[in-house]
PDB file of N, CA and C in Angstrom:
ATOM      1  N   UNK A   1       4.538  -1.707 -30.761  1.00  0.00           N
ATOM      2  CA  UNK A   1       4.989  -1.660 -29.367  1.00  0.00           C
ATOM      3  C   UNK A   1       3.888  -2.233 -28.466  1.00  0.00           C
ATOM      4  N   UNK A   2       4.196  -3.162 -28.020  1.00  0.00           N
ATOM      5  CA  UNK A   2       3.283  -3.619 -26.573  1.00  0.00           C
ATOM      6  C   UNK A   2       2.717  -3.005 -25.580  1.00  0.00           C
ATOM      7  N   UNK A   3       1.516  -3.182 -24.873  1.00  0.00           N
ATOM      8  CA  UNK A   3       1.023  -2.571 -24.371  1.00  0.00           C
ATOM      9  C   UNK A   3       2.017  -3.004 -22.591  1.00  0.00           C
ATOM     10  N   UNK A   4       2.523  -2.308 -22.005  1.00  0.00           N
ATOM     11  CA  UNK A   4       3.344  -2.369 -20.603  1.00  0.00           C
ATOM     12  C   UNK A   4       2.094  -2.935 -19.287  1.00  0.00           C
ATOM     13  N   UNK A   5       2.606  -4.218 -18.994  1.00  0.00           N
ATOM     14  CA  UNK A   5       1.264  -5.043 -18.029  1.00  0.00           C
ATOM     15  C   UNK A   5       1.792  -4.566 -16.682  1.00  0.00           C
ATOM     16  N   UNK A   6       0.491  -3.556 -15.568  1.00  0.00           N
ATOM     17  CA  UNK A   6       0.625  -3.635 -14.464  1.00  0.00           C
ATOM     18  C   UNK A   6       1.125  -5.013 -13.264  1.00  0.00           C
ATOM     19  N   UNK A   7       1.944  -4.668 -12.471  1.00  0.00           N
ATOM     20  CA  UNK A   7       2.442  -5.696 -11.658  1.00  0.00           C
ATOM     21  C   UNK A   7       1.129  -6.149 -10.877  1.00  0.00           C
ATOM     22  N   UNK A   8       0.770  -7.275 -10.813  1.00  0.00           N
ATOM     23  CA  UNK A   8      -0.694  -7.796 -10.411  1.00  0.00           C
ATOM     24  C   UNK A   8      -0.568  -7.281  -8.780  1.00  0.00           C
ATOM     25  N   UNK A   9       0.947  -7.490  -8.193  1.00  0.00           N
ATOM     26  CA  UNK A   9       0.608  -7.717  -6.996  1.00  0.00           C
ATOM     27  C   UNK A   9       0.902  -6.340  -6.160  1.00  0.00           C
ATOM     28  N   UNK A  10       1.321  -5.388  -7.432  1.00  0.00           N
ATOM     29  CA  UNK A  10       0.937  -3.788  -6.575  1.00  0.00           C
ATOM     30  C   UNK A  10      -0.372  -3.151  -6.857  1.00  0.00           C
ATOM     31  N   UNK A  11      -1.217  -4.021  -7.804  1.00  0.00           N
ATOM     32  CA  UNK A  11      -2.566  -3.696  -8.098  1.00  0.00           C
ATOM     33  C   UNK A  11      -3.739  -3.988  -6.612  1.00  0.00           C
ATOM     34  N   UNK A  12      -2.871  -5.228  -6.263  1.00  0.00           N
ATOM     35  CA  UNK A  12      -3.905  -5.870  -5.181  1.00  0.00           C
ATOM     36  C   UNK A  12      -3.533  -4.810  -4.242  1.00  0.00           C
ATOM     37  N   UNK A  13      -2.324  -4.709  -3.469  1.00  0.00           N
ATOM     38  CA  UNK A  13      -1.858  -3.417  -2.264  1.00  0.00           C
ATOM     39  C   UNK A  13      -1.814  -2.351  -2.371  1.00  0.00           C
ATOM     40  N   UNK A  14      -2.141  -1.596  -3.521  1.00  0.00           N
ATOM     41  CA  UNK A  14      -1.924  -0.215  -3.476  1.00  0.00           C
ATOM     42  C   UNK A  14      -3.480   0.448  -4.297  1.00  0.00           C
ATOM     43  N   UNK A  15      -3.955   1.389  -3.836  1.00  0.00           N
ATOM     44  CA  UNK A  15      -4.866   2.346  -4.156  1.00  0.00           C
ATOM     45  C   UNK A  15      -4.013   3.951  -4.289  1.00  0.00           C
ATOM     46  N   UNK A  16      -4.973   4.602  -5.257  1.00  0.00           N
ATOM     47  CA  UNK A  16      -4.739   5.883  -5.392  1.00  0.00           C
ATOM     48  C   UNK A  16      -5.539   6.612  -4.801  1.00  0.00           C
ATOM     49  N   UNK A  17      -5.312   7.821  -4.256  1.00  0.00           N
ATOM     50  CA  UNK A  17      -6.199   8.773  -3.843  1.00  0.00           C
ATOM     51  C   UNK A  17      -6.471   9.577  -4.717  1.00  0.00           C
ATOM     52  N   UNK A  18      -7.822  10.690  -4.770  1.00  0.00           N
ATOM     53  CA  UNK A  18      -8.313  11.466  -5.227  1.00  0.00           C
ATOM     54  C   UNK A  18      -7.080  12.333  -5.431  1.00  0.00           C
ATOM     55  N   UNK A  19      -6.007  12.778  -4.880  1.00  0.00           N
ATOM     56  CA  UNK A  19      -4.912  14.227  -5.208  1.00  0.00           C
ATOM     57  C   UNK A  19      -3.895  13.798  -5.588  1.00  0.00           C
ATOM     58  N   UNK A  20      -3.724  11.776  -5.529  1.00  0.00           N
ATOM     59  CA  UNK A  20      -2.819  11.554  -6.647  1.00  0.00           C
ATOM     60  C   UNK A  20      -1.436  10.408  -5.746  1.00  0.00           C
ATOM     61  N   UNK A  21      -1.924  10.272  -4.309  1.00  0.00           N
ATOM     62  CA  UNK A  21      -0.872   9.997  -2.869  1.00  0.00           C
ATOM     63  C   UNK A  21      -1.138   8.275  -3.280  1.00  0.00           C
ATOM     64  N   UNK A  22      -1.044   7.756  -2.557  1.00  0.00           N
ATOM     65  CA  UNK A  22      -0.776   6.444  -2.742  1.00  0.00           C
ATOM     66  C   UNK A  22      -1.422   5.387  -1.311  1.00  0.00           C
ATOM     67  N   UNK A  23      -2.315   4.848  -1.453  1.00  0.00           N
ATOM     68  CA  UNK A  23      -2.503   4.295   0.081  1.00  0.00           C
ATOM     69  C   UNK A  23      -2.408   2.774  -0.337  1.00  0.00           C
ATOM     70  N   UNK A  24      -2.067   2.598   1.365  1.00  0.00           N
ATOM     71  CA  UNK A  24      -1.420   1.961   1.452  1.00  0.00           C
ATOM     72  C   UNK A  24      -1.900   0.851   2.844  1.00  0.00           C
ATOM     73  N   UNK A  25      -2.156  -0.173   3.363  1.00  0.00           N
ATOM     74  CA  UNK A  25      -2.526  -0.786   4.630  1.00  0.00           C
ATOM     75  C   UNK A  25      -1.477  -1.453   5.609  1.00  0.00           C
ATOM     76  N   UNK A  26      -1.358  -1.241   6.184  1.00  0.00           N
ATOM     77  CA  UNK A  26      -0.399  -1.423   7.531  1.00  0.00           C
ATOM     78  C   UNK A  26      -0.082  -3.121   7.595  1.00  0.00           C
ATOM     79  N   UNK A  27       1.568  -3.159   7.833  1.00  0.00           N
ATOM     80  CA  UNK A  27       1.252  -4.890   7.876  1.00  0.00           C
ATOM     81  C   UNK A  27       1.330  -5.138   9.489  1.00  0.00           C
ATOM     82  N   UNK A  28       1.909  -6.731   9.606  1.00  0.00           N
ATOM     83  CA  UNK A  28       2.084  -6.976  11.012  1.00  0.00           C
ATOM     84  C   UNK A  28       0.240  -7.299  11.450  1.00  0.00           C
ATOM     85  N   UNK A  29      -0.668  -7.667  10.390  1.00  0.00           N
ATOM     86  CA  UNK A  29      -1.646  -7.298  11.338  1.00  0.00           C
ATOM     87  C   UNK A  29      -2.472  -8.718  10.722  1.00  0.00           C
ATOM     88  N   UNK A  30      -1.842  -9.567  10.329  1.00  0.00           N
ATOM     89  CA  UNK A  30      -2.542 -10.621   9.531  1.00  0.00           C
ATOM     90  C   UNK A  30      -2.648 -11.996  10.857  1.00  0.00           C
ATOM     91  N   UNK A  31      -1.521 -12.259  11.715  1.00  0.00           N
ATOM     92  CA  UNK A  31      -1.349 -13.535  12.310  1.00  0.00           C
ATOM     93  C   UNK A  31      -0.897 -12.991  13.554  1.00  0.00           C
ATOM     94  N   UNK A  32      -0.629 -14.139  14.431  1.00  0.00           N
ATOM     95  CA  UNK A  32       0.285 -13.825  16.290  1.00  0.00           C
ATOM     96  C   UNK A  32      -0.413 -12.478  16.731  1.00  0.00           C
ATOM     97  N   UNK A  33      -1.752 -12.468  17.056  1.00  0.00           N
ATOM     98  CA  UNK A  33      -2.420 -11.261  17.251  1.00  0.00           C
ATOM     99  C   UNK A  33      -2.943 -10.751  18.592  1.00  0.00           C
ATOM    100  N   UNK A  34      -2.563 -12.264  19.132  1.00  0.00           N
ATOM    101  CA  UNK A  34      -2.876 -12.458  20.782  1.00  0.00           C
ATOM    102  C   UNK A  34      -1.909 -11.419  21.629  1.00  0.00           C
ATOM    103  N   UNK A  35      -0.880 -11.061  20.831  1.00  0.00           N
ATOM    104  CA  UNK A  35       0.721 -10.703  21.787  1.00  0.00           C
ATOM    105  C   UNK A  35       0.458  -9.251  21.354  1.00  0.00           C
ATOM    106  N   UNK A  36      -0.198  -8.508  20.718  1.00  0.00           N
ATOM    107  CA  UNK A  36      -0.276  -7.390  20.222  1.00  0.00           C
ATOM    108  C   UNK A  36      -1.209  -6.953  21.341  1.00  0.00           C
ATOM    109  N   UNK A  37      -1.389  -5.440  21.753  1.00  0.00           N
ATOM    110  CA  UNK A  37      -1.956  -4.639  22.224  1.00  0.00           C
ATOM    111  C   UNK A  37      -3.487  -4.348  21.242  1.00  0.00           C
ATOM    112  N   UNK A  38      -4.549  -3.874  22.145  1.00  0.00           N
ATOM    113  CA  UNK A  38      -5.461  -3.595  21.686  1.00  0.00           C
ATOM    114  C   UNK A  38      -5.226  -2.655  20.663  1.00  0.00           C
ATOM    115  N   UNK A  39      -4.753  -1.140  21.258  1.00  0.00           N
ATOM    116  CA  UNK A  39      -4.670  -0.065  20.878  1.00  0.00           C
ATOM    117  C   UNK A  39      -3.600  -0.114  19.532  1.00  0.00           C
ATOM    118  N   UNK A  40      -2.510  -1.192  19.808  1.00  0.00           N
ATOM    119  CA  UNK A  40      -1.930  -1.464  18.184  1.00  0.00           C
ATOM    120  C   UNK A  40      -2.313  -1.953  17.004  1.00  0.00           C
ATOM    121  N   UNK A  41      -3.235  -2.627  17.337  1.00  0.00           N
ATOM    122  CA  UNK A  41      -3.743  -3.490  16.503  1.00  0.00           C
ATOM    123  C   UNK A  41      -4.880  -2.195  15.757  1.00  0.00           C
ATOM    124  N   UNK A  42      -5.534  -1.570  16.583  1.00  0.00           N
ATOM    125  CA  UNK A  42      -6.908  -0.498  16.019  1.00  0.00           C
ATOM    126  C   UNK A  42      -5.518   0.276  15.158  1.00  0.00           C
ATOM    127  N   UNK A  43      -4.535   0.639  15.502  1.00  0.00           N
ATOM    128  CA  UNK A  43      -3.640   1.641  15.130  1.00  0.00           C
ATOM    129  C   UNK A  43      -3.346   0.744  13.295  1.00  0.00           C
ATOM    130  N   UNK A  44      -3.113  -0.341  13.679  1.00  0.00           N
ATOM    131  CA  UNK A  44      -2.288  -1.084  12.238  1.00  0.00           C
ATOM    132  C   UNK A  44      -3.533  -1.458  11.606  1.00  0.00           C
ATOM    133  N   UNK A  45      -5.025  -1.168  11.818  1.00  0.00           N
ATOM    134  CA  UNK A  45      -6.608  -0.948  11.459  1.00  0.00           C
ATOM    135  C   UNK A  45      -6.202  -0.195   9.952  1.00  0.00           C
ATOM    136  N   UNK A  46      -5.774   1.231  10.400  1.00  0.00           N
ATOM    137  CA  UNK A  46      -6.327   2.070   9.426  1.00  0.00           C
ATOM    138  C   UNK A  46      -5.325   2.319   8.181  1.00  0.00           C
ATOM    139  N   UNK A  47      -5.649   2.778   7.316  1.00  0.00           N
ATOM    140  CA  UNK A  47      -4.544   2.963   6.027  1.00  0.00           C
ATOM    141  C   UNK A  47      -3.747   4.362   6.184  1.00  0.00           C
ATOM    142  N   UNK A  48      -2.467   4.235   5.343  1.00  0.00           N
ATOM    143  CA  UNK A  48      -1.795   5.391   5.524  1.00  0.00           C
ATOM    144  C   UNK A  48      -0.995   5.277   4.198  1.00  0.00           C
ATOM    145  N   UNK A  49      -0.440   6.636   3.859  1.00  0.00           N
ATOM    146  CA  UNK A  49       0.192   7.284   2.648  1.00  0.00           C
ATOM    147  C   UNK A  49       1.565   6.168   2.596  1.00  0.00           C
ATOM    148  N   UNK A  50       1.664   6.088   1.398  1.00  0.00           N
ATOM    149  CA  UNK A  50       3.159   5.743   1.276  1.00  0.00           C
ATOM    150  C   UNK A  50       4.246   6.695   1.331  1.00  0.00           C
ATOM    151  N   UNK A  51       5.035   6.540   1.944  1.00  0.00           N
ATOM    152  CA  UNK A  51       6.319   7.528   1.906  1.00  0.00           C
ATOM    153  C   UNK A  51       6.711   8.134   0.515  1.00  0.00           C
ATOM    154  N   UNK A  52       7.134   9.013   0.319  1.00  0.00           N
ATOM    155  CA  UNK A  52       7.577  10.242  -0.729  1.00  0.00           C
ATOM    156  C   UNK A  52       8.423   9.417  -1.240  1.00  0.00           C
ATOM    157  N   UNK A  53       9.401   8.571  -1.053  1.00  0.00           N
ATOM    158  CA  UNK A  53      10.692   8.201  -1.217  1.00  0.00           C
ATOM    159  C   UNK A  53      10.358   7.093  -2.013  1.00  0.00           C
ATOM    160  N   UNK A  54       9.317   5.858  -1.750  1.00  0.00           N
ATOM    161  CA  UNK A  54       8.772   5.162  -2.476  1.00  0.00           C
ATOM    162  C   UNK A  54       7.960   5.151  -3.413  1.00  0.00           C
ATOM    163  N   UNK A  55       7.086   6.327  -3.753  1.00  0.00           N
ATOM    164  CA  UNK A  55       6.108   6.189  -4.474  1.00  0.00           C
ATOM    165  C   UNK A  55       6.604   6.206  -5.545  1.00  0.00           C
ATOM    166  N   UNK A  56       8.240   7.001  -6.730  1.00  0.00           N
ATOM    167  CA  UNK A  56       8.489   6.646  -7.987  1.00  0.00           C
ATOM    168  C   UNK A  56       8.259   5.219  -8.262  1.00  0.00           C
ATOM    169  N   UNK A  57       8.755   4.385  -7.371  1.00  0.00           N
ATOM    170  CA  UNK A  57       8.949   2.667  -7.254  1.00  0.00           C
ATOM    171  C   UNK A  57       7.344   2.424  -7.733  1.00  0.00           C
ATOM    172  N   UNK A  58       6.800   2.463  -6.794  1.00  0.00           N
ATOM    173  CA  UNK A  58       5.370   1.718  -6.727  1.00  0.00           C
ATOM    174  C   UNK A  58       4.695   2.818  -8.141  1.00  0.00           C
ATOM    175  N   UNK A  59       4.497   3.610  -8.440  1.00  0.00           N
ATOM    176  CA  UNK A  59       4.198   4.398  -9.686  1.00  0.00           C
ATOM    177  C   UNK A  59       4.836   3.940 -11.171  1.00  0.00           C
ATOM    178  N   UNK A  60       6.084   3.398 -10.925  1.00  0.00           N
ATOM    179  CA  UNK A  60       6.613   2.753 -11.841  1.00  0.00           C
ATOM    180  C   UNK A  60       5.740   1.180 -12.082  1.00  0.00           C
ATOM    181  N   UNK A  61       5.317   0.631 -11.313  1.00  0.00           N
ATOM    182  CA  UNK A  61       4.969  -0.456 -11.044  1.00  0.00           C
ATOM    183  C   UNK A  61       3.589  -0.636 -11.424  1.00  0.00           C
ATOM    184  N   UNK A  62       2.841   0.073 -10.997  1.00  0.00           N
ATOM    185  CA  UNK A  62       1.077   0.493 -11.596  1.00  0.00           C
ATOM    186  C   UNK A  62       1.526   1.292 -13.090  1.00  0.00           C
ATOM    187  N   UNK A  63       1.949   1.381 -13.448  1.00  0.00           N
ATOM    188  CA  UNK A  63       2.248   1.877 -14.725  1.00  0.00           C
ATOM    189  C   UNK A  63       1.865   3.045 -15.108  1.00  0.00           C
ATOM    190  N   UNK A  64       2.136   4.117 -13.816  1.00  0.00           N
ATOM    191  CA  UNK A  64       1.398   5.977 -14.035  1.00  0.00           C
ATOM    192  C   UNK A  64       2.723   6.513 -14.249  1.00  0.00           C
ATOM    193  N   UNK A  65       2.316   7.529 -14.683  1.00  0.00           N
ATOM    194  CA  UNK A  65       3.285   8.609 -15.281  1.00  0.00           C
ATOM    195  C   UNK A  65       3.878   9.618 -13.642  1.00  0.00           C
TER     196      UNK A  65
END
């Protein structure tokens, strides 16, 4: 039986946390940055959890149990 190859490109976007959650970095924040607000832009700055609803998906995908 073959060894099951992680999806490269949920390797690059997704980190695990220490208790097991899933982080994750905000998009919208790469280009057209002039039209954005200061305070949105610091806001789409920081990382945040992936939703409950997604993480079987993306867990399936990194290849965790």
């Amino acid at each position: 039986m073959p060894k099951i190859k992680t999806k490269s490109s949920a390797k690059k976007r997704f980190k695990l946390t220490g208790s097991g959650k899933i982080k994750r970095k905000h998009a919208f924040k790469s280009h057209i940055l002039t039209k954005k607000s200061k305070k949105r832009k610091l806001a789409l700055t920081h990382a945040t959890l992936v939703h409950k609803s997604d993480e079987a998906n993306i867990k399936q995908q990194l290849v965790l149990k």
